[in-house]
Protein backbone atom coordinates (compact mmCIF):
# COMPACT_ATOMS: atom_id res chain seq x y z
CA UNK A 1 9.23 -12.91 -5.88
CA UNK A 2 6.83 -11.95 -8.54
CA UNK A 3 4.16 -9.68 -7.04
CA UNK A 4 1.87 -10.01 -9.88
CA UNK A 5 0.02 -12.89 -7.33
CA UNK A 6 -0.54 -10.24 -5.29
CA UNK A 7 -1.51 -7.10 -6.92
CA UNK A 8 -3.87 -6.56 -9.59
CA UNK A 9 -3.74 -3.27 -11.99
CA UNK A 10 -7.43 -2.94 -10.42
CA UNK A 11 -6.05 -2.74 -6.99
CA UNK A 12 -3.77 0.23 -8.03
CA UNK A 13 -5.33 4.09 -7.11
CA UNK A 14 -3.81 6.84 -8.54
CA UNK A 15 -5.02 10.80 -7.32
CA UNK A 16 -5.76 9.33 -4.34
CA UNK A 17 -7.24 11.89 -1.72
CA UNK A 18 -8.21 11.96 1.91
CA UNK A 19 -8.22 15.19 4.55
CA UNK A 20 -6.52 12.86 7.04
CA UNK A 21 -4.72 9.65 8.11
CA UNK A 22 -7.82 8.12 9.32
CA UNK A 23 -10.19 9.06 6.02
CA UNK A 24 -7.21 7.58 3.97
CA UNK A 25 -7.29 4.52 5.79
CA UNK A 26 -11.04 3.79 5.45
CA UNK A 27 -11.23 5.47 1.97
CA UNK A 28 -8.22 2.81 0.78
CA UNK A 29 -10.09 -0.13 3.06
CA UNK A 30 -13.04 0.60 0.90
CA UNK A 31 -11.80 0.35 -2.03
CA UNK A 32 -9.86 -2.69 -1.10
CA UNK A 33 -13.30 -4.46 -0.19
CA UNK A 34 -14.76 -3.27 -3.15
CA UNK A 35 -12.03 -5.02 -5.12
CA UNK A 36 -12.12 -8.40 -3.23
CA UNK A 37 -15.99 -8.23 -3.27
CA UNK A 38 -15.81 -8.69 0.51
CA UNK A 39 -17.20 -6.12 4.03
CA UNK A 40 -14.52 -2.97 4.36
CA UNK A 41 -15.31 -2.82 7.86
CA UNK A 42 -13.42 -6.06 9.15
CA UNK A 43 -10.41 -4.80 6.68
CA UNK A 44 -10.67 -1.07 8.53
CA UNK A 45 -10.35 -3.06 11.52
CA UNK A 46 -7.59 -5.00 11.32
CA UNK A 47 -5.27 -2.04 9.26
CA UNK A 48 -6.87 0.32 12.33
CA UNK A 49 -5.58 -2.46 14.95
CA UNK A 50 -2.05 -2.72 13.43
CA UNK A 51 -1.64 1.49 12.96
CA UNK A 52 -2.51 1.46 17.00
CA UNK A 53 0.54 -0.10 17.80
CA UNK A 54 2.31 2.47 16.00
CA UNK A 55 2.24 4.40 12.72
CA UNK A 56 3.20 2.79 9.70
CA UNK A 57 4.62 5.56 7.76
CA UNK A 58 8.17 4.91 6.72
CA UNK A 59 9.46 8.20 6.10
CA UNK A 60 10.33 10.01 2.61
CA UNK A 61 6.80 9.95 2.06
CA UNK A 62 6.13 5.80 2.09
CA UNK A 63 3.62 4.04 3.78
CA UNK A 64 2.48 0.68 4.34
CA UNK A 65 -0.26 -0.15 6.42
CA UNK A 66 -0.59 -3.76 6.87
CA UNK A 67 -3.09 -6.12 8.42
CA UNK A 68 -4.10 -9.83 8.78
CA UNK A 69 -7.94 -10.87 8.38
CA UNK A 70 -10.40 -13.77 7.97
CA UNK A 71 -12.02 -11.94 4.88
CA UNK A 72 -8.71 -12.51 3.14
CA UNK A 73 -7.26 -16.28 1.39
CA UNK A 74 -3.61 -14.85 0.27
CA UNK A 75 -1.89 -11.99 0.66
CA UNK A 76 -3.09 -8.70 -0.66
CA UNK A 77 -1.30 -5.79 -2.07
CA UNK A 78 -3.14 -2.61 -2.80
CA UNK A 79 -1.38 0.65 -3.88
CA UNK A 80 -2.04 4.38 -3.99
CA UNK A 81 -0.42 7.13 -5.15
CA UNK A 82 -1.23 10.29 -3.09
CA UNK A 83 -2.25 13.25 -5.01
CA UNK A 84 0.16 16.22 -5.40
CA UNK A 85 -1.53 18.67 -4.08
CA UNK A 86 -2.78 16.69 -1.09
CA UNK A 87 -0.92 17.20 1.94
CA UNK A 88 -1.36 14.18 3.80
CA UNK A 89 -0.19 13.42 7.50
CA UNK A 90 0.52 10.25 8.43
CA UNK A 91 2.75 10.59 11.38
CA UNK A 92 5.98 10.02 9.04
CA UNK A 93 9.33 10.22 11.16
CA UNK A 94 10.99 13.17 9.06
CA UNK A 95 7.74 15.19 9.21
CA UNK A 96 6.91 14.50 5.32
CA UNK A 97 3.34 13.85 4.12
CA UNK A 98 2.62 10.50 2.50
CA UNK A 99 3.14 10.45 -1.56
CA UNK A 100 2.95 5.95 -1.99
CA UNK A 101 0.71 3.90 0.43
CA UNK A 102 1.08 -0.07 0.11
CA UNK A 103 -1.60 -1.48 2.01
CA UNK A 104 -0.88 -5.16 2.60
CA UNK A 105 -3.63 -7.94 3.44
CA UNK A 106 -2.35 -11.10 4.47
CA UNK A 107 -5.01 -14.19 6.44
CA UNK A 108 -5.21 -14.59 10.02
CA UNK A 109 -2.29 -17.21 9.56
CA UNK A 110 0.14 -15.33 6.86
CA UNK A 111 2.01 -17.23 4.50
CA UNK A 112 5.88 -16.63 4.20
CA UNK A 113 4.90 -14.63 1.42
CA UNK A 114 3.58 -11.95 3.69
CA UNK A 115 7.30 -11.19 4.62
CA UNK A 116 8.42 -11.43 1.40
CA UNK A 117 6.24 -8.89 0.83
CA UNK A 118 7.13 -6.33 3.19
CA UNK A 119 10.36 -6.83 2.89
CA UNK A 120 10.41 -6.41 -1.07
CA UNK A 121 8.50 -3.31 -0.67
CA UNK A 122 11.44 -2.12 1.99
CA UNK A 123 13.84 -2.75 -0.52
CA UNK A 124 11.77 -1.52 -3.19
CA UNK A 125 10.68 2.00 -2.11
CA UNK A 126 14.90 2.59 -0.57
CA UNK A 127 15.86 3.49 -3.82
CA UNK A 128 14.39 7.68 -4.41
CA UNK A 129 14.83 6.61 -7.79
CA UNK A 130 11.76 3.92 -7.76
CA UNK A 131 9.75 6.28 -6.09
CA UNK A 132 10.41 9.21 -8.51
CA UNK A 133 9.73 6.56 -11.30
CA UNK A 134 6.03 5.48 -9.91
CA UNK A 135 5.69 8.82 -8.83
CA UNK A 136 5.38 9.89 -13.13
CA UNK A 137 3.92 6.97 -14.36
CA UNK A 138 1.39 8.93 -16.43
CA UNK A 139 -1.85 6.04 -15.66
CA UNK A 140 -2.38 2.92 -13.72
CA UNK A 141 -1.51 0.04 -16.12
CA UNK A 142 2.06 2.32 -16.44
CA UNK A 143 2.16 2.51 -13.04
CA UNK A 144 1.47 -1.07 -12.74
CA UNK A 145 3.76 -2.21 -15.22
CA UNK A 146 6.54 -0.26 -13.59
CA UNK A 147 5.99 -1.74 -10.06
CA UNK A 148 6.15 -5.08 -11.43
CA UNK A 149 9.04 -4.44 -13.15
CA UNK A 150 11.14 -2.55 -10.68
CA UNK A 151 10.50 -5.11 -8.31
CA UNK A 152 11.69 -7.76 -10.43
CA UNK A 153 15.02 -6.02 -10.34
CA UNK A 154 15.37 -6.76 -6.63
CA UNK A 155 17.36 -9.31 -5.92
């Protein structure tokens, strides 16, 4: 799957910052909104519903907060990259604060793609190696460039 029809290098945040799991979530909801040109409070809503049934945090430092709304047509995909120095808790399973957050936005009724999505960006962020190689990408359109290309190399 090529998820170049789903990200954009705009929708890519690098230094991102937030004192807690909930300011993340609305800081990365507002930027998403600003990016799609639609409201960030039906998008807070629907990431804040899906987070209630349980946190999204994958361990190793990976996140991805998901959601389905009306404000949406396709699927989504926003990325940040947490800053170093910001120790941020998102409930992670081994204890470790978040470092990659993949916010996915899919429509009320999600096409397959919406799978394919999460499950590419399972496969994707197993290898350490993929994360240690976003993790240096020295600007966004390297970082962008990189996602695409490491998840072209998953089969």
């Amino acid at each position: 799957m090529d998820l170049g029809s789903v990200l954009s290098q705009e929708s890519i945040f690098l230094d991102f910052a937030a004192e807690s799991k909930d300011l993340a979530l609305k800081e990365l909801c507002s930027l998403a909104a600003e990016v799609l040109g639609v409201e960030m409070a039906p998008i807070y809503s629907a990431i804040r519903s899906r987070e209630a049934l349980g946190s999204t945090a994958l361990g190793s430092g990976l996140v991805m907060p998901h959601g389905k709304l009306d404000a949406v047509e396709t699927t989504r995909l926003f990325l940040a990259r947490v800053d170093p120095e910001t120790k941020l808790d998102f409930g992670s399973p081994d204890g470790l604060p978040a470092r990659l957050i993949a916010m996915l936005l899919s429509p009320q009724d999600p096409t397959p793609e919406y799978l394919k999505v999460l499950a590419l960006l399972g496969r994707l962020w197993n290898s350490p190696r993929n994360v240690n190689l976003l993790m240096a990408c020295p600007d966004q359109k390297v970082f962008y460039e990189t996602f695409l290309f490491l998840s072209s190399s998953i089969d």
